[in-house]
N, C-alpha and C. Protein backbone atom coordinates (compact mmCIF):
# COMPACT_ATOMS: atom_id res chain seq x y z
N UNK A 1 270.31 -25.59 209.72
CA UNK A 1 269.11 -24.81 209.53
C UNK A 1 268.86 -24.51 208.06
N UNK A 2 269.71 -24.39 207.51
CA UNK A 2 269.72 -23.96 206.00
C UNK A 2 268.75 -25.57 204.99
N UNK A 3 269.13 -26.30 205.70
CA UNK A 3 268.30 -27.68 205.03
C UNK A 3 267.54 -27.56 205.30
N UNK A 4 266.93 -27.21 206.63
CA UNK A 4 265.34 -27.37 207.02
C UNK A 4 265.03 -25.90 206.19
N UNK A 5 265.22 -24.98 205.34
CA UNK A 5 264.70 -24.16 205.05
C UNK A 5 264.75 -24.25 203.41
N UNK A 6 265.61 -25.06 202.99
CA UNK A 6 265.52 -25.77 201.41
C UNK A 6 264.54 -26.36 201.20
N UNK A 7 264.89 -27.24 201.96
CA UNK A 7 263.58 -28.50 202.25
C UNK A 7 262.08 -28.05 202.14
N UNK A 8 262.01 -26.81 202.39
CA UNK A 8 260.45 -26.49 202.88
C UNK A 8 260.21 -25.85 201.73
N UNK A 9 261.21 -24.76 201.07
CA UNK A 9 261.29 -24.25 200.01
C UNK A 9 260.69 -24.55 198.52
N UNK A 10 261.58 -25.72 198.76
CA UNK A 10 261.29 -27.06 197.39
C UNK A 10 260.05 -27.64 197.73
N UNK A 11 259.88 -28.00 198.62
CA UNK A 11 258.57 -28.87 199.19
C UNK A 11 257.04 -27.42 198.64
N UNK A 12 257.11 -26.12 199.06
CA UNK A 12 256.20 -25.25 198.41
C UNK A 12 255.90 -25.74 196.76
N UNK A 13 257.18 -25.02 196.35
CA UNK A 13 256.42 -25.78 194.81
C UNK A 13 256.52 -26.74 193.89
N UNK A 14 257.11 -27.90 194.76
CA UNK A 14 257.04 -29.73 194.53
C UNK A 14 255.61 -29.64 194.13
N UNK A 15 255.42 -30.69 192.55
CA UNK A 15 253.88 -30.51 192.13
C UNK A 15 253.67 -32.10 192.65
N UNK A 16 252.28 -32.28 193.34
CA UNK A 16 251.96 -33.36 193.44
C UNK A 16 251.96 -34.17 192.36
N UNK A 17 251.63 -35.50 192.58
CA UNK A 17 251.10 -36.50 191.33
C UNK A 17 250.36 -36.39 190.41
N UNK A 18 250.52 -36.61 189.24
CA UNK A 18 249.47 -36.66 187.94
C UNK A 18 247.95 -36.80 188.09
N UNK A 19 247.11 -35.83 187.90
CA UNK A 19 245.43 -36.25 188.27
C UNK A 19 245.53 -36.80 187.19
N UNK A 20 244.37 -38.00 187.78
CA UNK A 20 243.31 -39.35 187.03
C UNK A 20 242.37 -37.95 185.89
N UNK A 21 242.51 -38.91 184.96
CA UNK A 21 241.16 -38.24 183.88
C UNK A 21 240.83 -39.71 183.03
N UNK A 22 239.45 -39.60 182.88
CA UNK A 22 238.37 -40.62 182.82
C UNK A 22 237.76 -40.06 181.63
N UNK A 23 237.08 -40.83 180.83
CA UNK A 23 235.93 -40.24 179.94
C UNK A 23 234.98 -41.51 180.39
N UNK A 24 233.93 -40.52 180.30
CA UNK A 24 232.22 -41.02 180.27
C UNK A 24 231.66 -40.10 179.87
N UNK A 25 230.20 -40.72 180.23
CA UNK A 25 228.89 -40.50 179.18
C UNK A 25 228.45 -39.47 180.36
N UNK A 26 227.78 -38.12 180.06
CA UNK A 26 226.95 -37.58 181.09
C UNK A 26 225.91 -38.24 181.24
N UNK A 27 225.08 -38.70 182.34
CA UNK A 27 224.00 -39.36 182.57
C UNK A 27 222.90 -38.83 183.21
N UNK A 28 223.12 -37.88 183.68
CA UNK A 28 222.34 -36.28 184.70
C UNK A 28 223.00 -35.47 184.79
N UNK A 29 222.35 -34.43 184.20
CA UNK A 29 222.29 -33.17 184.26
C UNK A 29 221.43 -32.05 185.19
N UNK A 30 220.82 -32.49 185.74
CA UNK A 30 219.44 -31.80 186.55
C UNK A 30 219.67 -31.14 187.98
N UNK A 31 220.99 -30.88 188.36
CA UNK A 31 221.56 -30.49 189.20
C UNK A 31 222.23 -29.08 188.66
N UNK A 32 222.45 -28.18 189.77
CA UNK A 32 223.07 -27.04 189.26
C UNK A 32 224.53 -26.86 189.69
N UNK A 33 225.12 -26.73 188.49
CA UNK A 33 226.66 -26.79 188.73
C UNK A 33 227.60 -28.23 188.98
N UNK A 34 226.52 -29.23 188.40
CA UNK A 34 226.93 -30.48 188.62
C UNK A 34 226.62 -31.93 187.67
N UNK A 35 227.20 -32.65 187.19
CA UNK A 35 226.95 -33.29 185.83
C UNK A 35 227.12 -34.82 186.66
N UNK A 36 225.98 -35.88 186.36
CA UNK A 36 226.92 -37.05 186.65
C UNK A 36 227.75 -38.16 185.03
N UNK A 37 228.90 -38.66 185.53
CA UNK A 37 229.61 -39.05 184.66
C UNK A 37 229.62 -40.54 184.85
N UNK A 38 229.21 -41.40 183.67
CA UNK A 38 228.88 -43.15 183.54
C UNK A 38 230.49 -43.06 183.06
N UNK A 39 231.20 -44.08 183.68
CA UNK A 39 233.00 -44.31 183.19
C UNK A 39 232.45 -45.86 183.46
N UNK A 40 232.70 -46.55 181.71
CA UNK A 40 232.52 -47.87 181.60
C UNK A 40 233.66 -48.28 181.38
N UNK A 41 234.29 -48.98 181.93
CA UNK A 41 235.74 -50.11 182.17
C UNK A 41 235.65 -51.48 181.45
N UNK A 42 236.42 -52.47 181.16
CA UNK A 42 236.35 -53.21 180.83
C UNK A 42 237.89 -54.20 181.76
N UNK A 43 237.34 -55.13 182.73
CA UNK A 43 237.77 -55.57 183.39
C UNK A 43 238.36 -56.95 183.58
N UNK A 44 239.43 -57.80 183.22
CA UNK A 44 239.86 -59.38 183.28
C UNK A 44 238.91 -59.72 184.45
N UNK A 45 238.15 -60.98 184.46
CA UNK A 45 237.67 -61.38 185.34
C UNK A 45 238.77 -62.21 185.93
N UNK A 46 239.29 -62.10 187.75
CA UNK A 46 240.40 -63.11 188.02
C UNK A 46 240.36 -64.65 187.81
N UNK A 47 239.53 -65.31 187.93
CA UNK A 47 238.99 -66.58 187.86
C UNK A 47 238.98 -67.02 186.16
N UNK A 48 238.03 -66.39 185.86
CA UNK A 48 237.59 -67.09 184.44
C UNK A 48 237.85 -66.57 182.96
N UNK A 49 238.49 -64.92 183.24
CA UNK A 49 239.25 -64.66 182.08
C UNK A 49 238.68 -63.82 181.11
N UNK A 50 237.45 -63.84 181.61
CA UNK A 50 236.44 -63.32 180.72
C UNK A 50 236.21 -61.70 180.88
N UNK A 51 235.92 -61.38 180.19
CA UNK A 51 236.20 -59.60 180.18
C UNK A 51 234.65 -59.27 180.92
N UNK A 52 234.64 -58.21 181.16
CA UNK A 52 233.51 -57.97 182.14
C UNK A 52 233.31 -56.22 182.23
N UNK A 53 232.46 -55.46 181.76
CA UNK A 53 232.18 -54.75 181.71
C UNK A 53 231.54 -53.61 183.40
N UNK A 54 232.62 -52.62 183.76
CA UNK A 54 232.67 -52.33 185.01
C UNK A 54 232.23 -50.80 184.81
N UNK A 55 230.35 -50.47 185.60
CA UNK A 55 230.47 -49.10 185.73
C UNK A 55 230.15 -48.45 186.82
N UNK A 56 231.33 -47.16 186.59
CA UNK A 56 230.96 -46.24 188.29
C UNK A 56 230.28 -44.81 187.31
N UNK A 57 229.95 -44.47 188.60
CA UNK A 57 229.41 -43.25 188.22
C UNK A 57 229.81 -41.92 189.35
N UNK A 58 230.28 -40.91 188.43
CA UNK A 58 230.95 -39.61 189.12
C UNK A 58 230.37 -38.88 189.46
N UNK A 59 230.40 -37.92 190.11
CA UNK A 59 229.51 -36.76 190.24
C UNK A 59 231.19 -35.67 189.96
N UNK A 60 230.55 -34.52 188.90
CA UNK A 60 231.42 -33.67 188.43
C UNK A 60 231.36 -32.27 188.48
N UNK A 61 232.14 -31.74 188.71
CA UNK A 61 231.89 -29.83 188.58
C UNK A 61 231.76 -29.64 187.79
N UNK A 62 230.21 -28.96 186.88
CA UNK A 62 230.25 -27.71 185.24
C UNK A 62 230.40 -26.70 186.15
N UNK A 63 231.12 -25.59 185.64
CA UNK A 63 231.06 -24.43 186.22
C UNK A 63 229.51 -23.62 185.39
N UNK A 64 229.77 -23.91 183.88
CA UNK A 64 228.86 -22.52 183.38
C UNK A 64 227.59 -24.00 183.21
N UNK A 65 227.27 -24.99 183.61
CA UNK A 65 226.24 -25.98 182.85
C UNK A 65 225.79 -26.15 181.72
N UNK A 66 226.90 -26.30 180.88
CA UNK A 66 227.10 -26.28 179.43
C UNK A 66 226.44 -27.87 179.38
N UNK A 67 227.23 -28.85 180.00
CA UNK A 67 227.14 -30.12 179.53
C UNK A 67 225.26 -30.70 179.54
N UNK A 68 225.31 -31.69 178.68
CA UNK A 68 223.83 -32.15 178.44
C UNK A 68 223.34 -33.51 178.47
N UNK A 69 222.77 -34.36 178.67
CA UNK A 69 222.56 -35.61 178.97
C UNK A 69 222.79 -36.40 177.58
N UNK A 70 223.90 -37.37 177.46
CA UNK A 70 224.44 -37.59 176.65
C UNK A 70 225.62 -37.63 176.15
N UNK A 71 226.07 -36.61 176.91
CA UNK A 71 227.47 -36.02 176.16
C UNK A 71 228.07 -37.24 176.41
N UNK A 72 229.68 -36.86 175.44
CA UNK A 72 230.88 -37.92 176.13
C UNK A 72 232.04 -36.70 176.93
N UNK A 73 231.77 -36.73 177.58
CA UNK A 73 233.19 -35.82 178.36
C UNK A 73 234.30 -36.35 178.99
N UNK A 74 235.85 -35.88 179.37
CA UNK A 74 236.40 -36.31 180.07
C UNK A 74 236.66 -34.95 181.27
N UNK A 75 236.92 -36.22 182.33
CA UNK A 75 236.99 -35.56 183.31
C UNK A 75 237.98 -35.89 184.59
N UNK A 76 238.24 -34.99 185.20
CA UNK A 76 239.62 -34.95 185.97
C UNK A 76 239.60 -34.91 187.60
N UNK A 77 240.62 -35.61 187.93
CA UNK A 77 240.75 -35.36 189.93
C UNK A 77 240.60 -34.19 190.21
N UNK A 78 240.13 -33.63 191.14
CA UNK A 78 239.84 -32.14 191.68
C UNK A 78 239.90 -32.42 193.07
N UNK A 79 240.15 -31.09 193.65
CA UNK A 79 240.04 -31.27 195.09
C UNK A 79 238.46 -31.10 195.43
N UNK A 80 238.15 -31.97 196.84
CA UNK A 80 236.67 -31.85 197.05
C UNK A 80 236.10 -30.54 196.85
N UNK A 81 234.61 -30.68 196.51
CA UNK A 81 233.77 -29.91 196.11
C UNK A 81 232.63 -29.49 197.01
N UNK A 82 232.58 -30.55 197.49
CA UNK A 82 231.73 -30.83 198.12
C UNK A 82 231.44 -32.83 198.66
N UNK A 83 230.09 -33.02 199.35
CA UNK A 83 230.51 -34.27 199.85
C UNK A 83 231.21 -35.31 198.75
N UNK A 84 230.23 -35.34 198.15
CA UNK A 84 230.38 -36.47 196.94
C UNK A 84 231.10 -35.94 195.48
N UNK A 85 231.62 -34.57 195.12
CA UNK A 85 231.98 -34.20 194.03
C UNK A 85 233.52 -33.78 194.25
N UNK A 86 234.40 -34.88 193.36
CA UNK A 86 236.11 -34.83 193.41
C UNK A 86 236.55 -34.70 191.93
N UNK A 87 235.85 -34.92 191.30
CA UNK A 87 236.17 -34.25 189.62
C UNK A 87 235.24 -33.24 189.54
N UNK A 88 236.05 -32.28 187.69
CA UNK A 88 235.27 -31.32 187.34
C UNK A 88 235.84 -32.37 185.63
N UNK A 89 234.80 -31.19 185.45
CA UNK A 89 234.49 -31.84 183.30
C UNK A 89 235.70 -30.62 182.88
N UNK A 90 236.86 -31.33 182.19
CA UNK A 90 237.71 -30.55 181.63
C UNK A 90 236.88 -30.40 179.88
N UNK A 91 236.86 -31.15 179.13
CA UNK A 91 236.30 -30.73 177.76
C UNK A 91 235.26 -31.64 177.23
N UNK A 92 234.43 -31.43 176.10
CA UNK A 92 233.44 -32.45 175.49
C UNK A 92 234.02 -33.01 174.73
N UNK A 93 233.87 -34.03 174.29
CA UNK A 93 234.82 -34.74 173.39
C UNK A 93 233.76 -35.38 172.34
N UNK A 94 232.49 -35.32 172.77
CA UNK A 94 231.51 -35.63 171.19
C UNK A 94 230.02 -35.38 172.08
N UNK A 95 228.74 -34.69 171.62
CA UNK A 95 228.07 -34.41 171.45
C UNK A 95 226.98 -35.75 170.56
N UNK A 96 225.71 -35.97 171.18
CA UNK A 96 225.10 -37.28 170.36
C UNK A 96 224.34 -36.08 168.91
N UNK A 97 224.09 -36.93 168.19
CA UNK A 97 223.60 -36.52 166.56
C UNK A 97 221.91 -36.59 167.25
N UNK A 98 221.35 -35.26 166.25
CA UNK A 98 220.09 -34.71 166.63
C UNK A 98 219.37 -35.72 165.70
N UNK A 99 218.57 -35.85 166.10
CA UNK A 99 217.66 -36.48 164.77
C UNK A 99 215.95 -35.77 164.55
């Protein structure tokens, strides 16, 4: 009994796996409390070798809607949010130049 009660012990605050963090471009902003994120990849094509440019697009948690169309942010695994939102925006990492 004493194992099955270690076991469960350790297992409480065993930290899961390392969350994924991504940087992209914000691409929409027009949602409240929610940013979408362009993450452009660059991919071996299997066949021909050739590099190949791969993009998804995130949907992310702002809490205060700081972020702005443009930004570069990175952003991290989260637990669901909702249907489609599994990251939030941890920091900005560059801002585009005003002109």
């Amino acid at each position: 009994m004493t194992d099955a009660n270690a076991a469960t012990s350790a297992h409480g605050t065993e930290k899961h796996g390392a969350k994924r963090t991504l940087v992209g471009k914000v691409t929409s902003a027009k949602m409240t409390k929610t940013v979408v994120v362009e993450v452009v990849r660059s991919v071996r094509h299997p066949i021909y070798g050739k590099y190949v440019r791969r993009r998804e697009k995130y949907k992310a948690h702002d809490e205060q809607g700081q972020y702005k169309l443009g930004d570069m942010v990175e952003i991290q695994e989260h637990r669901p949010l909702s249907r489609e939102k599994r990251w939030a925006v941890i920091k900005l990492i560059s801002r585009p130049e005003e002109t």
